[in-house]
Every structure is written in C-alpha cells, then in structure tokens.
PDB file of N, CA and C in Angstrom:
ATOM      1  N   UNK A   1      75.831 -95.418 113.301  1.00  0.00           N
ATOM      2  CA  UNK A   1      75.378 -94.752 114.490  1.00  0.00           C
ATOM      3  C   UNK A   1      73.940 -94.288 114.262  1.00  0.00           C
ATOM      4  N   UNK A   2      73.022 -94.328 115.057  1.00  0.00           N
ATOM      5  CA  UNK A   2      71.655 -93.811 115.109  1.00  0.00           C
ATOM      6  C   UNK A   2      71.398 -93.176 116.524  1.00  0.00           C
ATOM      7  N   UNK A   3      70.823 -92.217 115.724  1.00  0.00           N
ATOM      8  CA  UNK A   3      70.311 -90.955 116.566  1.00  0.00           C
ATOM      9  C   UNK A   3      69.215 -90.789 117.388  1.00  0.00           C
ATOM     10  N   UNK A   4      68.592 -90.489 118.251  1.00  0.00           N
ATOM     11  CA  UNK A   4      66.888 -90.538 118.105  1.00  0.00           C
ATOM     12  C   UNK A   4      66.779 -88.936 117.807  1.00  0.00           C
ATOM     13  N   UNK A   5      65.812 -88.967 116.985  1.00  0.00           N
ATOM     14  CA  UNK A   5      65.510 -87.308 116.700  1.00  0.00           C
ATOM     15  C   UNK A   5      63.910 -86.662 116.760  1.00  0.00           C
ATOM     16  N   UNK A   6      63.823 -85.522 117.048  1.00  0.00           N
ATOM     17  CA  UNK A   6      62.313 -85.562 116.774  1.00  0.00           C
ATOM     18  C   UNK A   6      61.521 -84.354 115.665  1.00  0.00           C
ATOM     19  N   UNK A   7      62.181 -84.758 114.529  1.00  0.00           N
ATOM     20  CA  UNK A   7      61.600 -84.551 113.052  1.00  0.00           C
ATOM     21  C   UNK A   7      60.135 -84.761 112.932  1.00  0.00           C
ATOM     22  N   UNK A   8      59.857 -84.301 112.018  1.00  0.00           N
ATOM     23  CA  UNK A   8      58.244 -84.872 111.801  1.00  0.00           C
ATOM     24  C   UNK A   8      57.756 -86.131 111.079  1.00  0.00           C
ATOM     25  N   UNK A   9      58.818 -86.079 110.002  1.00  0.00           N
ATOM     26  CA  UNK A   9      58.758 -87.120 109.559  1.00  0.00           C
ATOM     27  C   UNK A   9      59.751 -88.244 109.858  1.00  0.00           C
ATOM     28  N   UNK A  10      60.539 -88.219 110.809  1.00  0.00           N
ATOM     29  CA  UNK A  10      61.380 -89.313 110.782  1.00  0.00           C
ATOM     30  C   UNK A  10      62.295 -89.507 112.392  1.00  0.00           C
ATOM     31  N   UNK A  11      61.914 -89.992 113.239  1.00  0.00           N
ATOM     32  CA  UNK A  11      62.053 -90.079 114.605  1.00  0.00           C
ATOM     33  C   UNK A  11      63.821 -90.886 115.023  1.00  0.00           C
ATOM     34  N   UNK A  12      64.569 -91.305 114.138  1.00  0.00           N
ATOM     35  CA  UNK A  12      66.029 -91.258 113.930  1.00  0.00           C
ATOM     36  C   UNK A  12      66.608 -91.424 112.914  1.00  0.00           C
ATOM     37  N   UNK A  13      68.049 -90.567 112.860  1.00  0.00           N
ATOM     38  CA  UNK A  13      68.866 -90.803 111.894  1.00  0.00           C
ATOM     39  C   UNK A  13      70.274 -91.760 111.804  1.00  0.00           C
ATOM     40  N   UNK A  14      70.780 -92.054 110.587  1.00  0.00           N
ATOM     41  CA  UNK A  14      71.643 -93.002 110.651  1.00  0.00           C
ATOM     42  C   UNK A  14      72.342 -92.038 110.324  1.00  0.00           C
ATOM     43  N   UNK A  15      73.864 -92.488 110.579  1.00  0.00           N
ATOM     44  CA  UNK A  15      74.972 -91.210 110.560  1.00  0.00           C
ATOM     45  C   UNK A  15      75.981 -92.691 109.955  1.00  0.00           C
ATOM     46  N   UNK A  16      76.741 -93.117 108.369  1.00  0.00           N
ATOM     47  CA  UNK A  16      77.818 -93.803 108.946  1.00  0.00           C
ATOM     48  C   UNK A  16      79.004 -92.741 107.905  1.00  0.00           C
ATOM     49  N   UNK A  17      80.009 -93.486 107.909  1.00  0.00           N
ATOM     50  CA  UNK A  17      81.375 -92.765 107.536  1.00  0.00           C
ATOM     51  C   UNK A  17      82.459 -93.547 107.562  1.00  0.00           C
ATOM     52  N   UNK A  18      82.583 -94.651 106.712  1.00  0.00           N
ATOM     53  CA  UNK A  18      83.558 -95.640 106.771  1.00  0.00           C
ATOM     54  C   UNK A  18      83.513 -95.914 104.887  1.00  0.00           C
ATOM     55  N   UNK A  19      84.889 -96.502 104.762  1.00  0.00           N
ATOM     56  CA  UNK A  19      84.907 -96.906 103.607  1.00  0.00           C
ATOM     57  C   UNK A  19      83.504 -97.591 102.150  1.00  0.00           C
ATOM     58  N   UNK A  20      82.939 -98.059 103.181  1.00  0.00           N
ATOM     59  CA  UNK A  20      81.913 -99.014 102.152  1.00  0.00           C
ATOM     60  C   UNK A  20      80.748 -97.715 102.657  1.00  0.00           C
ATOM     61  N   UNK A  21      80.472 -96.876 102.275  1.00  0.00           N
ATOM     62  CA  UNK A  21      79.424 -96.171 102.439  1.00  0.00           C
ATOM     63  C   UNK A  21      80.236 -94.740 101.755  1.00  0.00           C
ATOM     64  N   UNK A  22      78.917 -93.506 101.191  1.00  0.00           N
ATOM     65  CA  UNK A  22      78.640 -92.745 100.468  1.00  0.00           C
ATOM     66  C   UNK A  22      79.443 -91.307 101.174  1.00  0.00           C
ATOM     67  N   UNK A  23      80.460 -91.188 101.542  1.00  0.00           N
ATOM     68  CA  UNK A  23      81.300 -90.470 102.365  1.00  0.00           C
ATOM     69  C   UNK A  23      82.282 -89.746 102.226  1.00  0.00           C
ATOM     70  N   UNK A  24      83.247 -88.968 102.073  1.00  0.00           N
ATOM     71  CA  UNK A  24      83.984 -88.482 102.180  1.00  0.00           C
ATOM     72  C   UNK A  24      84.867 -87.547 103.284  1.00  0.00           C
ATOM     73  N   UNK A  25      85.704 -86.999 102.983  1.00  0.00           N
ATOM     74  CA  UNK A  25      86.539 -86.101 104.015  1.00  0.00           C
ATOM     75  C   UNK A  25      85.617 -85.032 104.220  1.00  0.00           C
ATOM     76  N   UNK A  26      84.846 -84.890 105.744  1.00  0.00           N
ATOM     77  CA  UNK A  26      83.695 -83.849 105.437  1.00  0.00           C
ATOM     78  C   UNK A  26      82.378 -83.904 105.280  1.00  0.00           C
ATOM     79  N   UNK A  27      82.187 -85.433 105.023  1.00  0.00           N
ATOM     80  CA  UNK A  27      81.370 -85.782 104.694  1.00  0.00           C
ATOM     81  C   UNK A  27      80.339 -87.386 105.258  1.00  0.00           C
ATOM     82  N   UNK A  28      79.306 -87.436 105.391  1.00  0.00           N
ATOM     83  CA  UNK A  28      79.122 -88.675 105.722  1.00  0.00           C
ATOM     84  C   UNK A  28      77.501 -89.090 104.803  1.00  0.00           C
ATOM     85  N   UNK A  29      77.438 -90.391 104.950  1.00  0.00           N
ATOM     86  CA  UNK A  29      76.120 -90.873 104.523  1.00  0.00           C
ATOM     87  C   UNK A  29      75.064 -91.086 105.367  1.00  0.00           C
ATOM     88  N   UNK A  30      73.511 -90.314 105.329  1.00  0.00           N
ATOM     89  CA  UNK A  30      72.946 -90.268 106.329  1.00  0.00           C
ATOM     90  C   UNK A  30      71.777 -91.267 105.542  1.00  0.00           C
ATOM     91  N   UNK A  31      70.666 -91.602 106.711  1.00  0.00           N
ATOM     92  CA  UNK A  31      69.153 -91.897 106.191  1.00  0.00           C
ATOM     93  C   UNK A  31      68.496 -92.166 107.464  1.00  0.00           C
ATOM     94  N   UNK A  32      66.847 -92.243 106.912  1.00  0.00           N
ATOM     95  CA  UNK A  32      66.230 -91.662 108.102  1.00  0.00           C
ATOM     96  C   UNK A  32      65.159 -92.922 108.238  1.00  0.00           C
ATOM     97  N   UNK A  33      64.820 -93.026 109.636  1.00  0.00           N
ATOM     98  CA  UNK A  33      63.703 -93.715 110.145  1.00  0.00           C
ATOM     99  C   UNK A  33      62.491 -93.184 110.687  1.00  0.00           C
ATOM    100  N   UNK A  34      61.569 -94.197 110.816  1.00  0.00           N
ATOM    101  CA  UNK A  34      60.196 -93.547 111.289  1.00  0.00           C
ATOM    102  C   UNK A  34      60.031 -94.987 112.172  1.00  0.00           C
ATOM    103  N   UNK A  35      60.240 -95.214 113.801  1.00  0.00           N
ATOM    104  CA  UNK A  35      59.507 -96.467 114.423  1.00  0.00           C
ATOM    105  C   UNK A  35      60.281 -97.735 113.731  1.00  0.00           C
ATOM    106  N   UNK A  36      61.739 -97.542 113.459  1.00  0.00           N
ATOM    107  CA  UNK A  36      62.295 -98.498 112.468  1.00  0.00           C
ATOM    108  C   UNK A  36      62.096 -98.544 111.141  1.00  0.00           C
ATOM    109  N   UNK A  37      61.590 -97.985 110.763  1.00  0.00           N
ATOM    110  CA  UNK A  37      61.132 -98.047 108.832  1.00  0.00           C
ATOM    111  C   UNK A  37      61.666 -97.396 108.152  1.00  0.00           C
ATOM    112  N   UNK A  38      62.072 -97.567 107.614  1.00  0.00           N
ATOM    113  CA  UNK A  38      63.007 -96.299 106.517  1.00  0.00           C
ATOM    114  C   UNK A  38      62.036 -95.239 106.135  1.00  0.00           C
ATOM    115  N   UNK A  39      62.488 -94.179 106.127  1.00  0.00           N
ATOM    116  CA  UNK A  39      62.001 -93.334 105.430  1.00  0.00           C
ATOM    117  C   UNK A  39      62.241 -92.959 104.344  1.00  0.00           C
ATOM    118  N   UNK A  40      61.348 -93.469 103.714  1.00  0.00           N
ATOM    119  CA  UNK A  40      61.538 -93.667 102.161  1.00  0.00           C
ATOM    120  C   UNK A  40      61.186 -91.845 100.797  1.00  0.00           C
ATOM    121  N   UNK A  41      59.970 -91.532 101.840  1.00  0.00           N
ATOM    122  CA  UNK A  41      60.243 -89.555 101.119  1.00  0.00           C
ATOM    123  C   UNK A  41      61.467 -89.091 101.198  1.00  0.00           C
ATOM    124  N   UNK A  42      61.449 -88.160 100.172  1.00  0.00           N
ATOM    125  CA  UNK A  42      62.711 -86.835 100.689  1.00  0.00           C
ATOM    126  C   UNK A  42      62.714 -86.241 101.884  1.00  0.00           C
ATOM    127  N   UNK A  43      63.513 -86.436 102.675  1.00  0.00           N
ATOM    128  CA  UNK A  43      63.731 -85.238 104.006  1.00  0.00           C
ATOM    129  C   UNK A  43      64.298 -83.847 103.240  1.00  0.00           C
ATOM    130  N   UNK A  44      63.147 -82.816 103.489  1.00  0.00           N
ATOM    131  CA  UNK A  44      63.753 -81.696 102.677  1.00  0.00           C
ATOM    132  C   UNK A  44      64.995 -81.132 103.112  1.00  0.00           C
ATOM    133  N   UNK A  45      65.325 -81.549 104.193  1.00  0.00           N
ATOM    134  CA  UNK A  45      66.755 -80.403 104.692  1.00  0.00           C
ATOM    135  C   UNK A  45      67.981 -80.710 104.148  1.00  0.00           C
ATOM    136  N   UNK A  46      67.336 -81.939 103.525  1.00  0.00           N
ATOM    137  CA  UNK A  46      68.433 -82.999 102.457  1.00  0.00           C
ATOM    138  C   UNK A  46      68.212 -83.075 101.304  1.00  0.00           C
ATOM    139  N   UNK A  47      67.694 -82.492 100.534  1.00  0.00           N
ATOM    140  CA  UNK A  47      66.970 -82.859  99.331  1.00  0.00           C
ATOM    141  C   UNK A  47      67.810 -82.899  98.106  1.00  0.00           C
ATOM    142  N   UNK A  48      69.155 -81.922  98.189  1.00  0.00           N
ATOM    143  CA  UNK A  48      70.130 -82.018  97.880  1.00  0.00           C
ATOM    144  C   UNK A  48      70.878 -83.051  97.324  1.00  0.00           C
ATOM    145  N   UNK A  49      70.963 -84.315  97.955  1.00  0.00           N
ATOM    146  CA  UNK A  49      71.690 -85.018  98.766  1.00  0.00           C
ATOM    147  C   UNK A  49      70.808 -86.438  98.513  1.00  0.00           C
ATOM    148  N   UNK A  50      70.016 -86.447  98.010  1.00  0.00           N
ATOM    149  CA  UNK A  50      69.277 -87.599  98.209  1.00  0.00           C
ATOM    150  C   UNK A  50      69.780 -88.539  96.872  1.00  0.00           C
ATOM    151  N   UNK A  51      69.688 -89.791  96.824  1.00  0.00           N
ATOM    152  CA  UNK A  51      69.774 -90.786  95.964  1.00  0.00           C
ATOM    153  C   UNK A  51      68.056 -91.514  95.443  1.00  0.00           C
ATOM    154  N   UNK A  52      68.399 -92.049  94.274  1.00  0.00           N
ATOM    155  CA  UNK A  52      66.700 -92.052  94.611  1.00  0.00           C
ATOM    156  C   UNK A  52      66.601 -93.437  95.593  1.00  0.00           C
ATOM    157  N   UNK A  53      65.076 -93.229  95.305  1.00  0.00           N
ATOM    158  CA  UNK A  53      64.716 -94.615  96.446  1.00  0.00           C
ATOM    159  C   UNK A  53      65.077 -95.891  95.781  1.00  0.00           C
ATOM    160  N   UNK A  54      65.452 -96.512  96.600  1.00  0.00           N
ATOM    161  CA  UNK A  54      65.670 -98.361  95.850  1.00  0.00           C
ATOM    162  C   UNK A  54      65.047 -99.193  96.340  1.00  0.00           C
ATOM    163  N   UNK A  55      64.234 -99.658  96.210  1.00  0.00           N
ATOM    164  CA  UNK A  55      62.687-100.571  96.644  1.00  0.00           C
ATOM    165  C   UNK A  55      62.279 -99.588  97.752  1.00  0.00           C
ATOM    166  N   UNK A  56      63.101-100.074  99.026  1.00  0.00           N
ATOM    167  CA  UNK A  56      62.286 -99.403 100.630  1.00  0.00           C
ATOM    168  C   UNK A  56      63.443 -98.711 101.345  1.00  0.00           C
ATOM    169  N   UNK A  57      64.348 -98.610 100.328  1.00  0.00           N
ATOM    170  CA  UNK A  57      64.900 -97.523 100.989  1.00  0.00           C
ATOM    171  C   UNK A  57      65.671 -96.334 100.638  1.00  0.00           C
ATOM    172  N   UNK A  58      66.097 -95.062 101.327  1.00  0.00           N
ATOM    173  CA  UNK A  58      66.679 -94.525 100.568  1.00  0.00           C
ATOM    174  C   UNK A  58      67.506 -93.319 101.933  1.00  0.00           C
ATOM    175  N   UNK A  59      68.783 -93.352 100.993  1.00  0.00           N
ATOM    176  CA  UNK A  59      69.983 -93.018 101.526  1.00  0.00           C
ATOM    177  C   UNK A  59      70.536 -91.315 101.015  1.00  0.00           C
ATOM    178  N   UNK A  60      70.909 -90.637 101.208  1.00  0.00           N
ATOM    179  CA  UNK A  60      71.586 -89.239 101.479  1.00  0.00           C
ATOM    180  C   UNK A  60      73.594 -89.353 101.587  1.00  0.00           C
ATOM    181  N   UNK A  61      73.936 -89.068  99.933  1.00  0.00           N
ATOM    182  CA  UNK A  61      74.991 -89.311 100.013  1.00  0.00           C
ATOM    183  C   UNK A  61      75.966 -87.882 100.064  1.00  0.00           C
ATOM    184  N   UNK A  62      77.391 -88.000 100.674  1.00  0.00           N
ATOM    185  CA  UNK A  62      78.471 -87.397 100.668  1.00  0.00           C
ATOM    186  C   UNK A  62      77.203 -85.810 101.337  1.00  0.00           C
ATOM    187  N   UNK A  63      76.997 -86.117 102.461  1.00  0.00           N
ATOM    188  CA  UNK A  63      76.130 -84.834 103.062  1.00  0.00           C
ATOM    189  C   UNK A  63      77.506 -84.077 103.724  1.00  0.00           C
ATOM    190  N   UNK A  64      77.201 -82.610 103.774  1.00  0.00           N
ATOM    191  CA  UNK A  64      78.497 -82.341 104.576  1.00  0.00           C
ATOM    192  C   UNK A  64      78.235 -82.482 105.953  1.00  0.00           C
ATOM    193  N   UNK A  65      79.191 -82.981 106.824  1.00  0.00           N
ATOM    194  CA  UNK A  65      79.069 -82.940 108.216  1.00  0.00           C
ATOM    195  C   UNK A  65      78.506 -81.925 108.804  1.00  0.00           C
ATOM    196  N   UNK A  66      79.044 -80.563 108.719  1.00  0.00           N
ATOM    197  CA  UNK A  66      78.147 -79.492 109.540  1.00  0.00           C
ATOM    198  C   UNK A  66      76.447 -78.983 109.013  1.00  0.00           C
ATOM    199  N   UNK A  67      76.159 -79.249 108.190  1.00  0.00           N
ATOM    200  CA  UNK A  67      74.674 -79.041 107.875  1.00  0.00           C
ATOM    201  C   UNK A  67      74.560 -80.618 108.822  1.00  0.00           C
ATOM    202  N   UNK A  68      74.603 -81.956 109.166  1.00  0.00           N
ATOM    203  CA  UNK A  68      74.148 -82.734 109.752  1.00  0.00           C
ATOM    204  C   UNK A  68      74.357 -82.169 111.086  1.00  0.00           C
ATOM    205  N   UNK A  69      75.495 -82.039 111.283  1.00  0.00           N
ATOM    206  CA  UNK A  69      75.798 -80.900 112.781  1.00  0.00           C
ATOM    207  C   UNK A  69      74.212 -80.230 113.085  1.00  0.00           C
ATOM    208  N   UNK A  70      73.799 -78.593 111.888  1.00  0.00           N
ATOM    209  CA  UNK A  70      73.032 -78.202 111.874  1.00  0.00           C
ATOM    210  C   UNK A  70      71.661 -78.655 112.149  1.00  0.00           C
ATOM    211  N   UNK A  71      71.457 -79.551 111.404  1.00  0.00           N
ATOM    212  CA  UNK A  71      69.962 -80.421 111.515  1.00  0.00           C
ATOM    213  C   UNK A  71      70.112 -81.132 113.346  1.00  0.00           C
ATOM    214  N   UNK A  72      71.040 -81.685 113.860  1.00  0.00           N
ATOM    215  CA  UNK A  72      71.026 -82.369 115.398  1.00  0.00           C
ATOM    216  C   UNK A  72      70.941 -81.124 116.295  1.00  0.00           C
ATOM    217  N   UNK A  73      71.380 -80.422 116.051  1.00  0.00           N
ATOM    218  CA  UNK A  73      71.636 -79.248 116.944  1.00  0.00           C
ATOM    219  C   UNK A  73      69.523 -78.895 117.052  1.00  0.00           C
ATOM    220  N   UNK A  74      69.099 -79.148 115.871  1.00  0.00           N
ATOM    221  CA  UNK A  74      67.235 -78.523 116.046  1.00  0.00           C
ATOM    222  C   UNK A  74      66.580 -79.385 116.149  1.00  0.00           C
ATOM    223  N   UNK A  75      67.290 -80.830 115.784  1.00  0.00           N
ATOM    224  CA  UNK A  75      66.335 -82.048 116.107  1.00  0.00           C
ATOM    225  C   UNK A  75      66.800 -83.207 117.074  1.00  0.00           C
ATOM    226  N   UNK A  76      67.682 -83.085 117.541  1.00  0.00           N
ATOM    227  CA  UNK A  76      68.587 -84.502 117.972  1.00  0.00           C
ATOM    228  C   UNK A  76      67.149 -84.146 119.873  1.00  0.00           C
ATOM    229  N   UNK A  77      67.014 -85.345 119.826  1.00  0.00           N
ATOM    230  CA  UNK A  77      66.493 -85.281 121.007  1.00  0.00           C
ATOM    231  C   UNK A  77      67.094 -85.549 122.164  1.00  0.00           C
TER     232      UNK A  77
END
C-alpha cells in the first residue's frame, strides 16, 4: 500500500504486512519515497527501525503500527 504524504523528505510511504516482508503482530514494514525514488537517508521518526541501505534502497523493519498511525495522522496528505 502507498500513501501520499507530505514529509520533507519523502512525499509517500509504503506500508506492507504480509508474510514475505519485515512484520509482525503489531507490526508492519514501512519505506519511503521521494517522486518515486526511494529514499535512501534515515527518516528520523524511524531511525529506530531502520535496516541499513542496500544499494538504493532502504526499508524500516517490524515498525509498530501505531507510531505509523502517529506519523499519517501529521503527514498523510
């Protein structure tokens, strides 16, 4: 699922939560875009949470759902 958001650095997020991805009960795997591009910096509200980068991209694992809640609720456009 993708979001449009309006972050500074990163204009949508990916939200998934299925078996083959970084997830749990509570939990989902997020990462962020800029105009389609990955956003490859740390998003600090995640920094937590981050994996490192792997060539061009980089992913935010087992985030808890309500801090992502939190972050849409101030950025989800």
């Amino acid at each position: 699922m993708y979001i449009k958001i309006t972050h500074p650095m990163a204009n949508q997020i990916s939200i998934q939560d299925s078996p083959w991805h970084y997830c749990g009960e509570g939990s989902s795997e997020i990462a962020f875009f800029m105009n389609n591009d990955w956003v490859t910096k740390v998003i600090p509200e995640f920094d937590d949470y981050s994996d490192a980068q792997a060539m061009d991209t980089r992913v935010y694992g087992y985030v808890p759902n309500n801090l992502i809640d939190e972050f849409l609720d101030k950025y989800r456009l």
